[in-house]
N, C-alpha and C. Protein backbone atom coordinates (compact mmCIF):
# COMPACT_ATOMS: atom_id res chain seq x y z
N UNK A 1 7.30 -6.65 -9.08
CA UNK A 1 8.01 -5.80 -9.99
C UNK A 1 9.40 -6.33 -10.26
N UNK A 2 9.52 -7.45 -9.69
CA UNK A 2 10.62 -7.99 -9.90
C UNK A 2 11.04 -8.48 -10.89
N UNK A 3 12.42 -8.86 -11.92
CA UNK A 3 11.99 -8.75 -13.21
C UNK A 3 12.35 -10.25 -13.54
N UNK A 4 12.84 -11.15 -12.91
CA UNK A 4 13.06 -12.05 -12.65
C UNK A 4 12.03 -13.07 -13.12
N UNK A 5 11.16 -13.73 -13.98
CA UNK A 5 10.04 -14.39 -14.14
C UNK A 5 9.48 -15.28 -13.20
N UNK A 6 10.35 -15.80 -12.17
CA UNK A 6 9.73 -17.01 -11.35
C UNK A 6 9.28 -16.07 -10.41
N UNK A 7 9.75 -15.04 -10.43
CA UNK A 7 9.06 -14.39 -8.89
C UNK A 7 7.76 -13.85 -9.32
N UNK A 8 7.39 -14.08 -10.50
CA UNK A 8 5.91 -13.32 -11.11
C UNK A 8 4.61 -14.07 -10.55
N UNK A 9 4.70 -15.26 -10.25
CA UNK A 9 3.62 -16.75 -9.85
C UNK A 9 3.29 -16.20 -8.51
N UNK A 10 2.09 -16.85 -8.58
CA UNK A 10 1.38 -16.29 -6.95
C UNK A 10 2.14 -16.84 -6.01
N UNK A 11 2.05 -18.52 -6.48
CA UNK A 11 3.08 -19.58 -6.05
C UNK A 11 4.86 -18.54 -5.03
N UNK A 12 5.27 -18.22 -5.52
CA UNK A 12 6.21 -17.38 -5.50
C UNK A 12 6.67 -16.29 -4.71
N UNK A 13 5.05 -15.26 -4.97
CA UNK A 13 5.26 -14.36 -4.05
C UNK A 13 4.63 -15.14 -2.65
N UNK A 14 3.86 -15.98 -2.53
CA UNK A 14 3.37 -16.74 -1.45
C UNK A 14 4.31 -17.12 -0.42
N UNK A 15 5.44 -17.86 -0.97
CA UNK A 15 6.94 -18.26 -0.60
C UNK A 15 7.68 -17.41 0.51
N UNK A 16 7.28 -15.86 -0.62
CA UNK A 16 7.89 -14.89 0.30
C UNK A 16 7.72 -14.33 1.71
N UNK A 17 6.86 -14.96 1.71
CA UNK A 17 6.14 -15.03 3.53
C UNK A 17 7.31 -16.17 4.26
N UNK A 18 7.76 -16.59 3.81
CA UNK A 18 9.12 -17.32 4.57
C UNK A 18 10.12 -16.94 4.48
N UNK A 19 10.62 -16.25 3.75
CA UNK A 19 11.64 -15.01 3.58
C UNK A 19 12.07 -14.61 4.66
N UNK A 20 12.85 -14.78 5.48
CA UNK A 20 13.45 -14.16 6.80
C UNK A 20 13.44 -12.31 6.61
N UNK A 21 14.02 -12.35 4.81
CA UNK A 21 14.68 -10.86 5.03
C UNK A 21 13.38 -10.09 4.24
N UNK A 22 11.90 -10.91 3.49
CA UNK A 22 11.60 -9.83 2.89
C UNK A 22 10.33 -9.52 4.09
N UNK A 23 10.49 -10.78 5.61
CA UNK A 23 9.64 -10.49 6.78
C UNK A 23 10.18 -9.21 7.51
N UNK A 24 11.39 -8.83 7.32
CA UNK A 24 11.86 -8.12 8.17
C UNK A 24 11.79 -6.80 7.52
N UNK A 25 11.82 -6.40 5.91
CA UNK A 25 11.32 -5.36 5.37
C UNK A 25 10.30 -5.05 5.53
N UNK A 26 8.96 -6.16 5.70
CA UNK A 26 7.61 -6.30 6.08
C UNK A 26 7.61 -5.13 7.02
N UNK A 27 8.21 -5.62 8.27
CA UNK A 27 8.11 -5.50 9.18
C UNK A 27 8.39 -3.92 9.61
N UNK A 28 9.54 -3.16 8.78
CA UNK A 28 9.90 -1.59 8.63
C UNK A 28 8.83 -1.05 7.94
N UNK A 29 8.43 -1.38 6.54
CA UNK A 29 7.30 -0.98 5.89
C UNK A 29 5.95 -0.89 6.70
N UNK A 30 5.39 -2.09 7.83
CA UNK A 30 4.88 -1.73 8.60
C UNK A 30 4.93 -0.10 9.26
N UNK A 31 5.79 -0.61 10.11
CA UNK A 31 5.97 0.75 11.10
C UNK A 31 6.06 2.00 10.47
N UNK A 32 6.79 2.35 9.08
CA UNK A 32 7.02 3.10 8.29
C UNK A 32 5.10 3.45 8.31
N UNK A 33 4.30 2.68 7.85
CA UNK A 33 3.11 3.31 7.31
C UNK A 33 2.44 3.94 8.62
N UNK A 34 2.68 3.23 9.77
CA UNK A 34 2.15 3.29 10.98
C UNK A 34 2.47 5.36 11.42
N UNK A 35 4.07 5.19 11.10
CA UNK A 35 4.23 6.45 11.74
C UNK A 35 3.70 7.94 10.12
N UNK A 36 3.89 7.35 9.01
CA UNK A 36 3.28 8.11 8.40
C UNK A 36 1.80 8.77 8.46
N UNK A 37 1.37 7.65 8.93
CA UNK A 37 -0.70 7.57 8.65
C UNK A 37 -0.92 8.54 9.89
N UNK A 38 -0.05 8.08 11.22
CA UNK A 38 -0.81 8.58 12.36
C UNK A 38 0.13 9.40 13.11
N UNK A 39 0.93 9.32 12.62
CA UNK A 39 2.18 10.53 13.85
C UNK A 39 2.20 12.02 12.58
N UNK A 40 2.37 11.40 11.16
CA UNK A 40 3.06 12.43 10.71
C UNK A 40 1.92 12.89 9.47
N UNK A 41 0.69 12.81 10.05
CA UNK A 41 -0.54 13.11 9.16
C UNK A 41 -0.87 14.48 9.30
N UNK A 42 -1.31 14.90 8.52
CA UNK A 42 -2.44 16.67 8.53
C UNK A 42 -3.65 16.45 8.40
N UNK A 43 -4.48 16.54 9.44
CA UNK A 43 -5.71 16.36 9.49
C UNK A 43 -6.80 17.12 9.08
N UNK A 44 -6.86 17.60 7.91
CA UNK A 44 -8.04 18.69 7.72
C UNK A 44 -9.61 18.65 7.96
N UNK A 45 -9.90 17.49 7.96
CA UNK A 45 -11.06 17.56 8.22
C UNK A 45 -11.41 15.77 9.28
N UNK A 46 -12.21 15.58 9.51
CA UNK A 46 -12.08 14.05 10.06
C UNK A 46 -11.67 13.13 8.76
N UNK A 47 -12.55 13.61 7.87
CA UNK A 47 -12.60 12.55 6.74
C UNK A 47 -11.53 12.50 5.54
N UNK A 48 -10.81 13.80 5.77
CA UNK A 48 -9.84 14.35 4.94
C UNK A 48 -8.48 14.18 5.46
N UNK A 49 -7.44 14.15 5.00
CA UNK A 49 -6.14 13.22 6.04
C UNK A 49 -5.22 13.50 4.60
N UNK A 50 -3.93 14.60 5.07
CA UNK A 50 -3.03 13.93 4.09
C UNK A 50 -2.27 13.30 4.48
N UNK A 51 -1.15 12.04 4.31
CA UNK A 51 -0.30 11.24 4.51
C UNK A 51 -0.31 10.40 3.75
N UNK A 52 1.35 10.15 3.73
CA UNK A 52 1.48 8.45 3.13
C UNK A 52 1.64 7.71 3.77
N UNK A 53 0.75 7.44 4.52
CA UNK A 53 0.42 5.72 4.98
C UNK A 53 0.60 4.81 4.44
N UNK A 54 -0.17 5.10 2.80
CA UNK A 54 -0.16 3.98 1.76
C UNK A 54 0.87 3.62 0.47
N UNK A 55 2.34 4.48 1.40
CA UNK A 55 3.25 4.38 0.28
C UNK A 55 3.86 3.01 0.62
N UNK A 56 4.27 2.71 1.96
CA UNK A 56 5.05 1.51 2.27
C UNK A 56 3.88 0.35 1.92
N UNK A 57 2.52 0.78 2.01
CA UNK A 57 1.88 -0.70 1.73
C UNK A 57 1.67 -0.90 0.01
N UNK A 58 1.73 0.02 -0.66
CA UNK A 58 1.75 0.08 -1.99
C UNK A 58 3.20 -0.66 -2.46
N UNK A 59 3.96 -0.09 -2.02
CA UNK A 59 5.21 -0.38 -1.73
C UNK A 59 5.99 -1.97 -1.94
N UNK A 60 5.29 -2.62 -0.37
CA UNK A 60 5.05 -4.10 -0.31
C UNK A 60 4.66 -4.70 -1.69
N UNK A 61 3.66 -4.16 -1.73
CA UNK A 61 2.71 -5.03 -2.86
C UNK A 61 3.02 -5.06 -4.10
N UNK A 62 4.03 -4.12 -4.27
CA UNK A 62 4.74 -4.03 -5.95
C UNK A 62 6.32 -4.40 -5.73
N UNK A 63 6.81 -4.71 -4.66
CA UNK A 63 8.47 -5.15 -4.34
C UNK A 63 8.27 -6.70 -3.91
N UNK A 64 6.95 -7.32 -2.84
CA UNK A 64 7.22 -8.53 -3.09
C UNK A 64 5.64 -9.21 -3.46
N UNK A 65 4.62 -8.53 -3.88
CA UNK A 65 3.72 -9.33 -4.28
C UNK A 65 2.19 -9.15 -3.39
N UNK A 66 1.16 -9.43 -3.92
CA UNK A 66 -0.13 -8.97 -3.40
C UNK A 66 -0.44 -9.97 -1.74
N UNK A 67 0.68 -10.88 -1.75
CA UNK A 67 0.18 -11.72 -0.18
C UNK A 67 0.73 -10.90 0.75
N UNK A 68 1.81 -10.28 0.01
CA UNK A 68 3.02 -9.31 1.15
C UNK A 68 2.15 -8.27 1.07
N UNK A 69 2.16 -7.63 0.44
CA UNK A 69 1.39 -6.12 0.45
C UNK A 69 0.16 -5.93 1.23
N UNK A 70 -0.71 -7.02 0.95
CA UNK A 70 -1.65 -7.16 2.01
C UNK A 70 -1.91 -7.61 3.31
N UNK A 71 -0.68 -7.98 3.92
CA UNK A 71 -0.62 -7.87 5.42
C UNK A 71 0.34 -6.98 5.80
N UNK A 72 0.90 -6.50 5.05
CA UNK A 72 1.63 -4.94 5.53
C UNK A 72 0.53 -4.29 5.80
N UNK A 73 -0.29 -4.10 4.67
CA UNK A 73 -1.58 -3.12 5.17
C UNK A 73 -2.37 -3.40 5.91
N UNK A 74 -2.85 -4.73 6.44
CA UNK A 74 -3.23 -5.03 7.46
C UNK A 74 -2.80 -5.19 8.93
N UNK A 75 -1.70 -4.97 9.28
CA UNK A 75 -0.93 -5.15 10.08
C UNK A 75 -0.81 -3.29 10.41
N UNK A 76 -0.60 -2.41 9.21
CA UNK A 76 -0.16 -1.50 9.75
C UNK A 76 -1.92 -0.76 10.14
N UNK A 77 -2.68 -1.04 9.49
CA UNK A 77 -3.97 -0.69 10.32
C UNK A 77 -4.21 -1.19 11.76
N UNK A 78 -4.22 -2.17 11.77
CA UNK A 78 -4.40 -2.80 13.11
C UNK A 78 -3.56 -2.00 14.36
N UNK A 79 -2.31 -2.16 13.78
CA UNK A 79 -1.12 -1.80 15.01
C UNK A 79 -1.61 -0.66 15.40
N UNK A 80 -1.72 0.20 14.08
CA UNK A 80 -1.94 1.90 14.10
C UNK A 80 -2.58 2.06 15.19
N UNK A 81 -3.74 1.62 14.62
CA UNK A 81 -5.39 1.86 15.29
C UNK A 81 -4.98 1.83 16.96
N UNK A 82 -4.60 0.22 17.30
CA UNK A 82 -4.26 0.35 18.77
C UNK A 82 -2.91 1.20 19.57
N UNK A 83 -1.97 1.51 18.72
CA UNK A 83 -1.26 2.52 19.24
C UNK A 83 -1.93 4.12 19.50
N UNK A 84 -2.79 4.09 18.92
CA UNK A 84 -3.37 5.22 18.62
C UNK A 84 -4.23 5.32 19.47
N UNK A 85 -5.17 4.37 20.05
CA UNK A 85 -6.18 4.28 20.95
C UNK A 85 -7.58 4.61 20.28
N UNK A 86 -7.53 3.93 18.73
CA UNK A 86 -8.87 4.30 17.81
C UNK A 86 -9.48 2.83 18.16
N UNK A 87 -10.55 2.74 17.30
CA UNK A 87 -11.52 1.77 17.62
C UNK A 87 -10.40 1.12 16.12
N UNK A 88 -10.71 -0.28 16.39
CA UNK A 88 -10.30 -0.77 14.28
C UNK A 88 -11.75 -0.79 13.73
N UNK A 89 -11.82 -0.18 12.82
CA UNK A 89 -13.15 -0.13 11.63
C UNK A 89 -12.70 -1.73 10.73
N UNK A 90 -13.68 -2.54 10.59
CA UNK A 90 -12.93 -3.58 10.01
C UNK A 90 -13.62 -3.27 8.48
N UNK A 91 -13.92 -2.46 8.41
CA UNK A 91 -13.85 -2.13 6.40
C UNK A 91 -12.59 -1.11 6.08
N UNK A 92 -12.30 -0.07 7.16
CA UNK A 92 -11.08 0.18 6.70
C UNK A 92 -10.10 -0.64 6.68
N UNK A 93 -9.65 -1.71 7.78
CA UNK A 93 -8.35 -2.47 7.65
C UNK A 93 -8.86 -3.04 6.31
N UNK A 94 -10.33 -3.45 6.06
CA UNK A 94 -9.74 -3.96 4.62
C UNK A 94 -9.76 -3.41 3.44
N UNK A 95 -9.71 -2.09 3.60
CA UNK A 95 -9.32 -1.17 2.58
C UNK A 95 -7.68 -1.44 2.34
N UNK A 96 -7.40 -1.16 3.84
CA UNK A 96 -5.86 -0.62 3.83
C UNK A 96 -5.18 -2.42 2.70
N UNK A 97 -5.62 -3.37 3.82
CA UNK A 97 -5.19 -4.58 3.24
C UNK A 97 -5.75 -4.63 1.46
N UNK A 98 -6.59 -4.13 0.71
CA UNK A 98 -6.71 -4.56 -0.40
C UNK A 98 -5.75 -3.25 -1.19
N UNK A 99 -5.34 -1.95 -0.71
CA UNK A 99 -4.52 -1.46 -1.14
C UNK A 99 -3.32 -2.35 -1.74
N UNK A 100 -2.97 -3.16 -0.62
CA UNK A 100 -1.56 -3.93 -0.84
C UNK A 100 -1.75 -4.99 -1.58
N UNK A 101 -2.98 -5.85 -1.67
CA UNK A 101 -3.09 -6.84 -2.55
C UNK A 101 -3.27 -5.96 -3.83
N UNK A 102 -4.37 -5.24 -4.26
CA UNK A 102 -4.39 -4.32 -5.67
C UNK A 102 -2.80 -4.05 -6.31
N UNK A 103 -1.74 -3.57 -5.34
CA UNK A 103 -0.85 -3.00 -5.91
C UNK A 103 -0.11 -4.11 -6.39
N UNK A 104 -0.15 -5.39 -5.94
CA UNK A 104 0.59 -6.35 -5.83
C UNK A 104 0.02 -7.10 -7.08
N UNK A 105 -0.94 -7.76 -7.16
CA UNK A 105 -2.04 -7.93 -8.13
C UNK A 105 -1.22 -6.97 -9.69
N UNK A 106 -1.89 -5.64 -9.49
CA UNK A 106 -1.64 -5.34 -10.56
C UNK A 106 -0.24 -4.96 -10.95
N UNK A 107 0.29 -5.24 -10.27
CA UNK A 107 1.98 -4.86 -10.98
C UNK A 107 2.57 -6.16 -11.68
N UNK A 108 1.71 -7.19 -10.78
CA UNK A 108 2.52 -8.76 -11.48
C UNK A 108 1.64 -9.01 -12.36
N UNK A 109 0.48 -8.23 -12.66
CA UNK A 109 -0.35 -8.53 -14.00
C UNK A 109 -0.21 -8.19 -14.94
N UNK A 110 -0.33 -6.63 -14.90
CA UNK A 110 -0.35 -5.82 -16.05
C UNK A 110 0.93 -4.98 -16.62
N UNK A 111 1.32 -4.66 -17.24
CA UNK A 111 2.07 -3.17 -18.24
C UNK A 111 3.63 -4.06 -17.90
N UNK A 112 3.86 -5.21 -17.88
CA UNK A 112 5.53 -5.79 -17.21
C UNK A 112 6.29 -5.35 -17.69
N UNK A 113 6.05 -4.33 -19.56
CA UNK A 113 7.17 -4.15 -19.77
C UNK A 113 7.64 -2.41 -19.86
N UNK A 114 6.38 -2.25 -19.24
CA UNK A 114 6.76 -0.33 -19.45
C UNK A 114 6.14 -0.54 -17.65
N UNK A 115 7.56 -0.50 -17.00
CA UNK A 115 7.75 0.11 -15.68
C UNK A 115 6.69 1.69 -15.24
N UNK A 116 6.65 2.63 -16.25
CA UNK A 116 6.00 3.43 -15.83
C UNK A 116 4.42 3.27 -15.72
N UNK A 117 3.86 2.85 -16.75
CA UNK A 117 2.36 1.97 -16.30
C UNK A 117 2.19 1.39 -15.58
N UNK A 118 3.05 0.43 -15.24
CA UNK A 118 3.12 -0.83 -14.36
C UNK A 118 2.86 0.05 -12.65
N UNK A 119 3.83 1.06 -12.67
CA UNK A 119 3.31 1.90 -11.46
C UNK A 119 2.72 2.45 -11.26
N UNK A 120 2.30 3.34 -12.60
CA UNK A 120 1.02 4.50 -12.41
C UNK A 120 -0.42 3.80 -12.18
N UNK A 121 -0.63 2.72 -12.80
CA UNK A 121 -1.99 1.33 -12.51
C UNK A 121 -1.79 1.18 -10.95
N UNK A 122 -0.87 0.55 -10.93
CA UNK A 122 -0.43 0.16 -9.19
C UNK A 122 -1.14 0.58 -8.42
N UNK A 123 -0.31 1.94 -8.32
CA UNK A 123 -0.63 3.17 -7.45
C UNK A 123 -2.10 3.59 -7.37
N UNK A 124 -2.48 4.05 -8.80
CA UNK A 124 -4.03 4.45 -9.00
C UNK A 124 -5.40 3.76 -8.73
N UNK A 125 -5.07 2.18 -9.29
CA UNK A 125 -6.13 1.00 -8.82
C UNK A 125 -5.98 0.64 -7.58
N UNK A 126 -4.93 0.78 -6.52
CA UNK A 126 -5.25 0.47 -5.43
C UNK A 126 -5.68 1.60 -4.44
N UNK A 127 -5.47 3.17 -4.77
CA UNK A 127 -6.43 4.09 -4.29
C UNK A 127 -7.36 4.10 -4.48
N UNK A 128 -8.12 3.94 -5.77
CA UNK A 128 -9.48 3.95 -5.91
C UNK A 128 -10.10 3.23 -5.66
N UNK A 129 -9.40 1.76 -5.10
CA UNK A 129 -10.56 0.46 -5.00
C UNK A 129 -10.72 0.75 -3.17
N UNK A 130 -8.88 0.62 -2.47
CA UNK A 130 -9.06 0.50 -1.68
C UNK A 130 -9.11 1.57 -0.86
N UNK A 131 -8.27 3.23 -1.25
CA UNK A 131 -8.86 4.49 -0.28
C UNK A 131 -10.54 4.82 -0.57
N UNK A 132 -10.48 5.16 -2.33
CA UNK A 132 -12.04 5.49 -2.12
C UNK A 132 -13.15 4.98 -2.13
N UNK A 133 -13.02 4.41 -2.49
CA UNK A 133 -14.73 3.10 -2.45
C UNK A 133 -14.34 2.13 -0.89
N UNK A 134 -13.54 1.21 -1.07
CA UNK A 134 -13.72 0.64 0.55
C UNK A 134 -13.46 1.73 1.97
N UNK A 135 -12.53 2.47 1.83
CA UNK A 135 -12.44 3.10 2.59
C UNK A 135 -13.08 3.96 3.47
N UNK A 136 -13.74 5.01 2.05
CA UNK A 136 -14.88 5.69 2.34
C UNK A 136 -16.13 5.23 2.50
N UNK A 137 -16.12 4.15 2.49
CA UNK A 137 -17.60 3.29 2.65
C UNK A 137 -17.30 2.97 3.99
N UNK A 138 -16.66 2.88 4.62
CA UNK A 138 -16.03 2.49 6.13
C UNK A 138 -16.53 3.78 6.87
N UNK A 139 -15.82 4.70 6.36
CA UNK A 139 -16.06 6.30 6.88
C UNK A 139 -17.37 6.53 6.93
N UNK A 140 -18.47 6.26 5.76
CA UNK A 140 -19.70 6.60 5.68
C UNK A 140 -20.56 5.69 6.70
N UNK A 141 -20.65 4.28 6.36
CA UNK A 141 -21.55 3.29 6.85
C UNK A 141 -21.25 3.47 8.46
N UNK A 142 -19.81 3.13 9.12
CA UNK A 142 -19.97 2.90 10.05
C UNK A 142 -19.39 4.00 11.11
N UNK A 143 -19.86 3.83 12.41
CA UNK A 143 -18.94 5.18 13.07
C UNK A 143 -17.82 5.89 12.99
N UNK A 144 -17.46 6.96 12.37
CA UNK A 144 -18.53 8.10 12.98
C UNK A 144 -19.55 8.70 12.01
N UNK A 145 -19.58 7.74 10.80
CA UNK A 145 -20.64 7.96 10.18
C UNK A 145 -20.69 9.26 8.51
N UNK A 146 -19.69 9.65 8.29
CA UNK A 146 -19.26 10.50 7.52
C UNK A 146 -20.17 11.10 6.31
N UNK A 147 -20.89 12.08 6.40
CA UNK A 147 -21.45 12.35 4.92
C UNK A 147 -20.82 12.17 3.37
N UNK A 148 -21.33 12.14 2.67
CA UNK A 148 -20.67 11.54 1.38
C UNK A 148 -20.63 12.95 1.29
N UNK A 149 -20.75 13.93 1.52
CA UNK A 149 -20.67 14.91 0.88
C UNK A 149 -19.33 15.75 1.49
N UNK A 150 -18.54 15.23 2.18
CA UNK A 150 -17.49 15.61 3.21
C UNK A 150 -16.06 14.38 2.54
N UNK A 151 -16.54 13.44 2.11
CA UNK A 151 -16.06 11.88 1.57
C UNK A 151 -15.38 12.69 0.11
N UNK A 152 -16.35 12.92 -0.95
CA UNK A 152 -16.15 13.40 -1.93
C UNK A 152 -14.84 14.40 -2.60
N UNK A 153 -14.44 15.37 -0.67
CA UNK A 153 -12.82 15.86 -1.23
C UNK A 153 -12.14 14.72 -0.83
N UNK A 154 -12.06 13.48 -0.80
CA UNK A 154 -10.86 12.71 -0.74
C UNK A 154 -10.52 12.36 -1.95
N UNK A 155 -11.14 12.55 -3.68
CA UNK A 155 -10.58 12.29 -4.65
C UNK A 155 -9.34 13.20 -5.10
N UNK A 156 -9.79 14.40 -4.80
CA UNK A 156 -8.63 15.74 -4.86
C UNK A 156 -7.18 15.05 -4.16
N UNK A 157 -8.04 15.16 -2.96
CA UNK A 157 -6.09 14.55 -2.11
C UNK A 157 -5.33 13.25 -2.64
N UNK A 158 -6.54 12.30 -2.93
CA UNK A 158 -5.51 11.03 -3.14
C UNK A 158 -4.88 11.13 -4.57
N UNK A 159 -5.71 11.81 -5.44
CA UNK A 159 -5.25 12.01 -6.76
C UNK A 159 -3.77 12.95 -6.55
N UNK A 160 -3.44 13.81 -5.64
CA UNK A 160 -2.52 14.46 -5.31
C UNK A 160 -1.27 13.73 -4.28
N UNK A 161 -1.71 12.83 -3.89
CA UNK A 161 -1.10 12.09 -3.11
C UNK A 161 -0.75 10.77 -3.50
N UNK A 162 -1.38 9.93 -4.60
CA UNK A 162 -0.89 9.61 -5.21
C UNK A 162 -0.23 9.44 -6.62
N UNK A 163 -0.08 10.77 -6.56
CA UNK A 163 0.84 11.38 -8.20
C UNK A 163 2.16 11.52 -7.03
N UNK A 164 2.39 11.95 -5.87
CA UNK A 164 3.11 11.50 -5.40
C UNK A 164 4.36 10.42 -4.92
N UNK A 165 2.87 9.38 -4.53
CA UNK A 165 3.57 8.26 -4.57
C UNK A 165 4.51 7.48 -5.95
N UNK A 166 3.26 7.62 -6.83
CA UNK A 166 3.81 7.44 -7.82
C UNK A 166 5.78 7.43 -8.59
N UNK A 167 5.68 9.12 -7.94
CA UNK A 167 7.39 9.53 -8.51
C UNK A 167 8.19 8.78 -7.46
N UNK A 168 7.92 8.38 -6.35
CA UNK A 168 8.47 8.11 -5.23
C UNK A 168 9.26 6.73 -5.39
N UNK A 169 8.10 5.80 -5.37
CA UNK A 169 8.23 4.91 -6.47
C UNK A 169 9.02 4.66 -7.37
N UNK A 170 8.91 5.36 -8.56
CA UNK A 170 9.56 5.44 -10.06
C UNK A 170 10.84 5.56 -9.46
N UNK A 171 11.29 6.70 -8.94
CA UNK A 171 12.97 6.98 -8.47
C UNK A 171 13.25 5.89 -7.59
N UNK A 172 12.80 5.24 -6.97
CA UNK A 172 13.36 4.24 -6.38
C UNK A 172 13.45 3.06 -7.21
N UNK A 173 12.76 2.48 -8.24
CA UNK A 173 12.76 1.33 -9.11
C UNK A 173 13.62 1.82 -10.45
N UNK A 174 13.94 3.05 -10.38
CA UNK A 174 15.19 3.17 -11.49
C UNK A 174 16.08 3.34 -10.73
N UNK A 175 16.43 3.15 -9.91
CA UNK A 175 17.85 2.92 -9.26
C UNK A 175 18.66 1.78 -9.19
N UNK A 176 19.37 2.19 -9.74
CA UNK A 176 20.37 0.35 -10.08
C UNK A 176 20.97 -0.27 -8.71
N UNK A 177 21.34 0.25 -7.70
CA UNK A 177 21.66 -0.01 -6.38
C UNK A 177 20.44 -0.49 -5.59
N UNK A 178 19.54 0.53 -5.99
CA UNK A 178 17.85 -0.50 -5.11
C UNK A 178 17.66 -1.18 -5.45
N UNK A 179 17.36 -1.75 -6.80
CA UNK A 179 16.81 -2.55 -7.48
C UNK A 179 18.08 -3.69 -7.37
N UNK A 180 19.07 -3.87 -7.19
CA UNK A 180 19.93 -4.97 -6.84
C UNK A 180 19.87 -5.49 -5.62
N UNK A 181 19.78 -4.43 -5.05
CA UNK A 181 19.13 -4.84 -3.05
C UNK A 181 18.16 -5.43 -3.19
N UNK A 182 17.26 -5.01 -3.79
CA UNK A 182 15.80 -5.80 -3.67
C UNK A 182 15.85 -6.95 -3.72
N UNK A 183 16.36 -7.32 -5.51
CA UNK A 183 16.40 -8.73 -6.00
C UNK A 183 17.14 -9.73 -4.85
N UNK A 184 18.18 -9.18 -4.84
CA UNK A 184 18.66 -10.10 -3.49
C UNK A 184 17.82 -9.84 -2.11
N UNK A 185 17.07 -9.25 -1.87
CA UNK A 185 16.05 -9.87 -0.72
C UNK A 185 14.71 -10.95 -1.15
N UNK A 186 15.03 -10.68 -2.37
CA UNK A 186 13.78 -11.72 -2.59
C UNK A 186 14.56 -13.10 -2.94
N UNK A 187 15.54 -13.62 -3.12
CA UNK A 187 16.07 -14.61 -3.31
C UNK A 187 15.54 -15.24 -1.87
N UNK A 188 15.51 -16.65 -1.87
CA UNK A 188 15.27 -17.30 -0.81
C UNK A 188 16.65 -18.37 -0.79
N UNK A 189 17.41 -17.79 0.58
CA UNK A 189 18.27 -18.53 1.07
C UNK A 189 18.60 -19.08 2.49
């Protein structure tokens, strides 16, 4: 989302994995999703969960790019899982991880010049690829086995959760003070 053109190349955001400072945002955005998903969640049902887990990895993936975004989300599944003392489902971590590539992906692809598309796609294509179809296919196929018919209210929440994210987002990328912080973390010096 950076507006900068060289930082648009895969080439580029790839780079940013050497980034001292955008490893160390990594690295908060991590923990950030970690304590959202699993400390500060509402659990309504097993299969039903509100939290933003997937704001800091959405997050990643539209501030420095789909390589960043997707090991935020992989990283913050993993960690989670074992802080937590869950088993790792390895179709959810790669839900969580294609969340962050999707968002990343589609922000440096599509809508570059209307910021508000550019996020509302973001946000929306990487819930639906990676909360409801990979995710819930994780939930269903493998233990503990989830009926699709229990699966099915997770479109309600994420659609609500991420109209959320969404504004969350937006107010932070119209901010002239964030958005100057940013750019200077993505500089490589």
């Amino acid at each position: 989302m950076i507006t900068n053109n060289s930082n648009n190349t895969a080439a580029a955001n790839l780079r940013l994995f050497g980034n001292v400072r955008v490893m160390i945002i990594s690295g908060l955005l991590v923990a950030l999703s970690i304590v959202f998903g699993k400390f500060l969640a509402f659990n309504i049902t097993d299969a039903i969960r509100i939290s933003f887990e997937n704001l800091p990895v959405i997050m990643a993936g539209i501030f420095f790019g789909p390589f960043v975004g997707g090991a935020v989300g992989l990283g913050a599944d993993i960690i989670g899982s074992i802080l937590k003392g869950y088993s790792i489902n390895p179709v959810i971590a790669l839900g969580a991880m294609s969340i962050g590539i999707i968002s990343g992906l589609v922000s440096m692809k599509l809508f570059k010049k209307n910021q508000t598309l550019n996020i509302a796609f973001s946000v929306g294509l990487a819930h639906l690829i990676g909360s409801l179809l990979i995710k819930s296919a994780g939930l269903h196929f493998l233990p503990p086995n989830m009926p699709f018919s229990l699966l099915v209210y997770r479109i309600p929440t994420y659609i609500g959760i991420g109209l959320m994210e969404f504004m969350i987002i937006s107010l932070l990328l119209k901010n002239r003070a964030f958005t100057s912080q940013l750019e200077k973390i993505c500089k490589r010096k």
